[in-house]
Protein backbone atom coordinates (compact mmCIF):
# COMPACT_ATOMS: atom_id res chain seq x y z
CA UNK A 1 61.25 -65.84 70.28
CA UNK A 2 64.09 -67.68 69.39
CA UNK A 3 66.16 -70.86 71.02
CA UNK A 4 69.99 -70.64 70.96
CA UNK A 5 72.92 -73.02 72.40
CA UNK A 6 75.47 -71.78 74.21
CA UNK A 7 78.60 -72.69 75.15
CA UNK A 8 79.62 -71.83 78.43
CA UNK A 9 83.20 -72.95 80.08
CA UNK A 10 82.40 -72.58 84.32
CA UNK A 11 85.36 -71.73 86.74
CA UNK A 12 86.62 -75.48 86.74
CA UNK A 13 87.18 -75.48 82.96
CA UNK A 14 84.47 -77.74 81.92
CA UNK A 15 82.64 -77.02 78.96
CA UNK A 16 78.90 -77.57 78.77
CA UNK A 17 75.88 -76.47 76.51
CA UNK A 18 72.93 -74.36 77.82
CA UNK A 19 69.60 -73.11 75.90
CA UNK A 20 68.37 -70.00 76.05
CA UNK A 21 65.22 -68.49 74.65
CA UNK A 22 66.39 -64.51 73.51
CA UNK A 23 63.96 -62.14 71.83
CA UNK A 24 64.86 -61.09 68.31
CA UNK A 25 63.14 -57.67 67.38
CA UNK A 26 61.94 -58.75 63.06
CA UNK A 27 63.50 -55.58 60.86
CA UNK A 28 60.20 -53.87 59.42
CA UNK A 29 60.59 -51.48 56.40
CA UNK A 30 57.73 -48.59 55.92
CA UNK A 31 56.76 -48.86 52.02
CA UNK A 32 54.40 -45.68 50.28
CA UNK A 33 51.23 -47.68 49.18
CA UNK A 34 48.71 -46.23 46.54
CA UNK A 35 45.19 -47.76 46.42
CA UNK A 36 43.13 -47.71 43.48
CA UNK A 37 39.96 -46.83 43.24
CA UNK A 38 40.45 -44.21 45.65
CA UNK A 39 36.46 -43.98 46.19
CA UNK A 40 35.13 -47.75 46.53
CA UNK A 41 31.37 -48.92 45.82
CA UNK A 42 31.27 -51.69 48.37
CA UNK A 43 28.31 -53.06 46.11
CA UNK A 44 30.21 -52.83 42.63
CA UNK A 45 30.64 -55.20 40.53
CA UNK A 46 34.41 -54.93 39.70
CA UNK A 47 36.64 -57.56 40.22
CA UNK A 48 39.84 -56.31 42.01
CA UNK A 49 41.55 -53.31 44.20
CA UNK A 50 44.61 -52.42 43.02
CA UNK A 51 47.87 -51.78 45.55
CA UNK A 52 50.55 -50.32 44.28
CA UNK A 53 54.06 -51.20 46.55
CA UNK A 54 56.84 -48.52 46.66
CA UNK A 55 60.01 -50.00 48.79
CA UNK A 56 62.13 -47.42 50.18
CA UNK A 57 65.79 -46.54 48.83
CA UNK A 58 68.07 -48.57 49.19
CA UNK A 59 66.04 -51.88 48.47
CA UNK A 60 65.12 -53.64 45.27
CA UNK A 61 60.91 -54.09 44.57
CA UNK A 62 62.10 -57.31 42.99
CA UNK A 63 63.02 -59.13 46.50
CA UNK A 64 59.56 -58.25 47.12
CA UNK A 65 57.89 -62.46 48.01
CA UNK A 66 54.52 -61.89 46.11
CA UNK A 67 52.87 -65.06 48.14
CA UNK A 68 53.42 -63.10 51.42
CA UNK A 69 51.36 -59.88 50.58
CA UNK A 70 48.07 -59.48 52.57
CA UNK A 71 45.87 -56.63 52.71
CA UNK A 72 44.87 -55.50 56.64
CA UNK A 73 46.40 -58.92 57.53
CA UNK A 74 43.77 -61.45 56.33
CA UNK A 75 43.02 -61.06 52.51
CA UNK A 76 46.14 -62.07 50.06
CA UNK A 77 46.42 -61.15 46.63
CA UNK A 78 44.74 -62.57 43.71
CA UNK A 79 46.93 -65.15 42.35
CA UNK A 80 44.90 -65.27 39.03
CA UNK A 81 45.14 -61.24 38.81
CA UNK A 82 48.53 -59.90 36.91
CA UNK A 83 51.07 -58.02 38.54
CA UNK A 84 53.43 -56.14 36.99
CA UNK A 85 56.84 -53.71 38.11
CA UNK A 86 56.63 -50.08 36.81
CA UNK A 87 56.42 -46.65 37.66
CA UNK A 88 52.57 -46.33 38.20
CA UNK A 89 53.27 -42.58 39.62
CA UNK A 90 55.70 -41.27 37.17
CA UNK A 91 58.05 -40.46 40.22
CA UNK A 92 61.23 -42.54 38.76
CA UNK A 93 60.75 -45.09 41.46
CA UNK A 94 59.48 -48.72 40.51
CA UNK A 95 56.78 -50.11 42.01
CA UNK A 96 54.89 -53.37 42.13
CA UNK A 97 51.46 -53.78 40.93
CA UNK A 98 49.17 -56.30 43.02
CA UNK A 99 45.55 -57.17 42.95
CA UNK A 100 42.79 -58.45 45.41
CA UNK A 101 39.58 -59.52 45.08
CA UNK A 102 37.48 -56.61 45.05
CA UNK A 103 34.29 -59.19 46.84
CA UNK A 104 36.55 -60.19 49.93
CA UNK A 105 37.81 -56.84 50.19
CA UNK A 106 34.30 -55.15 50.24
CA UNK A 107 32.87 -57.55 52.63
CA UNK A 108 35.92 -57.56 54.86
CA UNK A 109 34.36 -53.87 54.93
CA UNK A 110 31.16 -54.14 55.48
CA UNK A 111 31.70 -57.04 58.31
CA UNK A 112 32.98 -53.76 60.68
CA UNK A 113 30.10 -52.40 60.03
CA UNK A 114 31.27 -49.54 57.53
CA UNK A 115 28.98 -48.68 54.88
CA UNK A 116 30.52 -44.84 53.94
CA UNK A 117 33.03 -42.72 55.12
CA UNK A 118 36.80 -42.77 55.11
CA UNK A 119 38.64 -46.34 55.23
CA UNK A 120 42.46 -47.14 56.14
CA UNK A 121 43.38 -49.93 54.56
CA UNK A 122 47.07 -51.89 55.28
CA UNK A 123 49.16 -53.61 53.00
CA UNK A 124 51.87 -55.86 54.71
CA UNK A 125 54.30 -58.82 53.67
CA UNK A 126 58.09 -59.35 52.82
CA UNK A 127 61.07 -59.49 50.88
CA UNK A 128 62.52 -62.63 49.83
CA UNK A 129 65.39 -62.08 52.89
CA UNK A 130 63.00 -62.17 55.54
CA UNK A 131 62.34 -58.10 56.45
CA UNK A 132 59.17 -57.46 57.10
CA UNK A 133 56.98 -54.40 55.27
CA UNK A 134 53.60 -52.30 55.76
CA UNK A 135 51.84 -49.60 54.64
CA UNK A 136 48.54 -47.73 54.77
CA UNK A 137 46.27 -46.10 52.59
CA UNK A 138 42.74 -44.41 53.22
CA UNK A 139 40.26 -44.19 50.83
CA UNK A 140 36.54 -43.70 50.70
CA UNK A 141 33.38 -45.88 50.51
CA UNK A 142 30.09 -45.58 49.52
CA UNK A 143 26.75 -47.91 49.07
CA UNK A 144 24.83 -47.67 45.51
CA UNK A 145 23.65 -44.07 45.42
CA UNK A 146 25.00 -42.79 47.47
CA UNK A 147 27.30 -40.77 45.88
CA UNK A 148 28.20 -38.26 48.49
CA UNK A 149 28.55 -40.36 50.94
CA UNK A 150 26.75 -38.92 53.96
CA UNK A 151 25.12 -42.26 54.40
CA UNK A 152 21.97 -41.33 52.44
CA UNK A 153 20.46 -41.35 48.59
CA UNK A 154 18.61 -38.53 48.11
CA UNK A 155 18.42 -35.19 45.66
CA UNK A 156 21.64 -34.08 46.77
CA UNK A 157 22.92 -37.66 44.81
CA UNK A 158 20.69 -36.77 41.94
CA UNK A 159 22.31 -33.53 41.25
CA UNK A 160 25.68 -34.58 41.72
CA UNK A 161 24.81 -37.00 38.66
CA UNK A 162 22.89 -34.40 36.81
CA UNK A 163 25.83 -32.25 37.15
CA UNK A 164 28.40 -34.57 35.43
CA UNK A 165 26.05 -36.12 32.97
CA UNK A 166 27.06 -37.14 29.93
CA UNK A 167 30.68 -36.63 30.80
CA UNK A 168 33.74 -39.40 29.96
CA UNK A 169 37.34 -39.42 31.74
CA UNK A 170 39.01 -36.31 30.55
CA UNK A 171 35.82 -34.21 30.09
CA UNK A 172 35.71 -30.91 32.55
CA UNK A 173 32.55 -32.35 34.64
CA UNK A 174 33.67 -36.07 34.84
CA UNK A 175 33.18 -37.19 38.45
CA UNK A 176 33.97 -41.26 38.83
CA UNK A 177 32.02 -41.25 41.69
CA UNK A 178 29.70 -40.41 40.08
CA UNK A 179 29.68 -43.34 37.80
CA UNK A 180 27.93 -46.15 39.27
CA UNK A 181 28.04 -48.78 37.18
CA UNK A 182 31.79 -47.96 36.26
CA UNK A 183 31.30 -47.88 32.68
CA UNK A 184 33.60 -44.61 32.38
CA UNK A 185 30.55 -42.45 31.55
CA UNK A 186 27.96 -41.33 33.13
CA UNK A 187 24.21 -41.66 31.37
CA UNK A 188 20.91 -42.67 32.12
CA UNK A 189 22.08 -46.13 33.54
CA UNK A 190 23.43 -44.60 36.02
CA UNK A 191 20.50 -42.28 36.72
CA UNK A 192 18.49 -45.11 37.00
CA UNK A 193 20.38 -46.94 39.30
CA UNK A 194 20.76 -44.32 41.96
CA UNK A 195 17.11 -43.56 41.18
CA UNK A 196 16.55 -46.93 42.15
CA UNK A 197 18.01 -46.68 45.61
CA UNK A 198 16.18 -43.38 46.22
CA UNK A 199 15.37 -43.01 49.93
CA UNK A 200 17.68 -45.62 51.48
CA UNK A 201 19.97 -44.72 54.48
CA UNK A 202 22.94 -46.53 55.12
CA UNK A 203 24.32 -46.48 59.04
């Protein structure tokens, strides 16, 4: 809502000023958002979530005002993580690289009571002239051990990890997911560790 003068000259020719409150409709651009990791242990021990920003055509990713970014409208970026302009995708169109804190972002989470399952997460903010941008990404969450994530740990977990033991990105049975310590392998560490949650259900 915004206040303007007017003003107005009545039948007699006498000029005088008037306020008026008009309603002025903010521009809002639709950006493509990637969010990385796409499956999320809401117990890790990582230190960000990654958001990649794609503007549309026709504007530059360098107008984008860094300080304004939020993620579902209540957790802004890391200002101690980097950021960086690229072409994360390959697809010829720059994007910007931003970082949250993978703690606030996980317990932002788990305070709506989601412990596995599908997760839409927003990414708003603006440019430096004032137009306003969102976007949304889902991705999936999990609790330790629960690899599979039907809200429980039991064999099914184990043989998931049995399955893509001793694999490494690139190897034919890696599985992140499957990776709980996020190491980027998969060994008896993380055997034990699902092991040790053996039995738990998460609702």
């Amino acid at each position: 809502m915004y206040t303007v003068k007017l003003n107005v000259t009545n039948a007699l020719g006498f000029c005088s000023i008037e306020q008026k409150q008009i309603q002025i409709e903010a521009q809002k651009i639709t950006i493509n958002l990637d969010i990385d990791p796409d499956t999320l242990n809401l117990k890790s021990k990582g230190k960000w979530i990654t958001a990649y920003i794609e503007l549309p055509e026709g504007y530059n990713i360098s107008d984008i005002d860094v300080s304004s970014i939020l993620l579902n409208g209540t957790i802004p970026m890391d200002p101690n993580a980097p950021t960086a302009i690229g072409d994360y995708d390959n697809d010829g169109i720059p994007d910007l690289m931003v970082k949250f804190n993978r703690t606030s972002v996980c317990e932002f989470i788990l305070s709506k009571g989601i412990m596995f399952g599908n997760v839409t997460l927003t990414v708003s903010g603006k440019l430096i002239n004032e137009i306003e941008f969102e976007g949304c990404d889902t991705i999936r969450v999990r609790m330790p051990g629960d690899i599979n994530m039907d809200g429980k740990v039991d064999m099914k977990d184990i043989s998931i990890l049995c399955r893509a033991f001793g694999s490494y990105p690139g190897h034919s049975r890696w599985n992140p997911t499957a990776d709980e310590n996020e190491d980027n392998k998969i060994d008896i560490f993380d055997i034990a560790l699902t092991c040790r949650n053996y039995g738990k259900i998460y609702k």
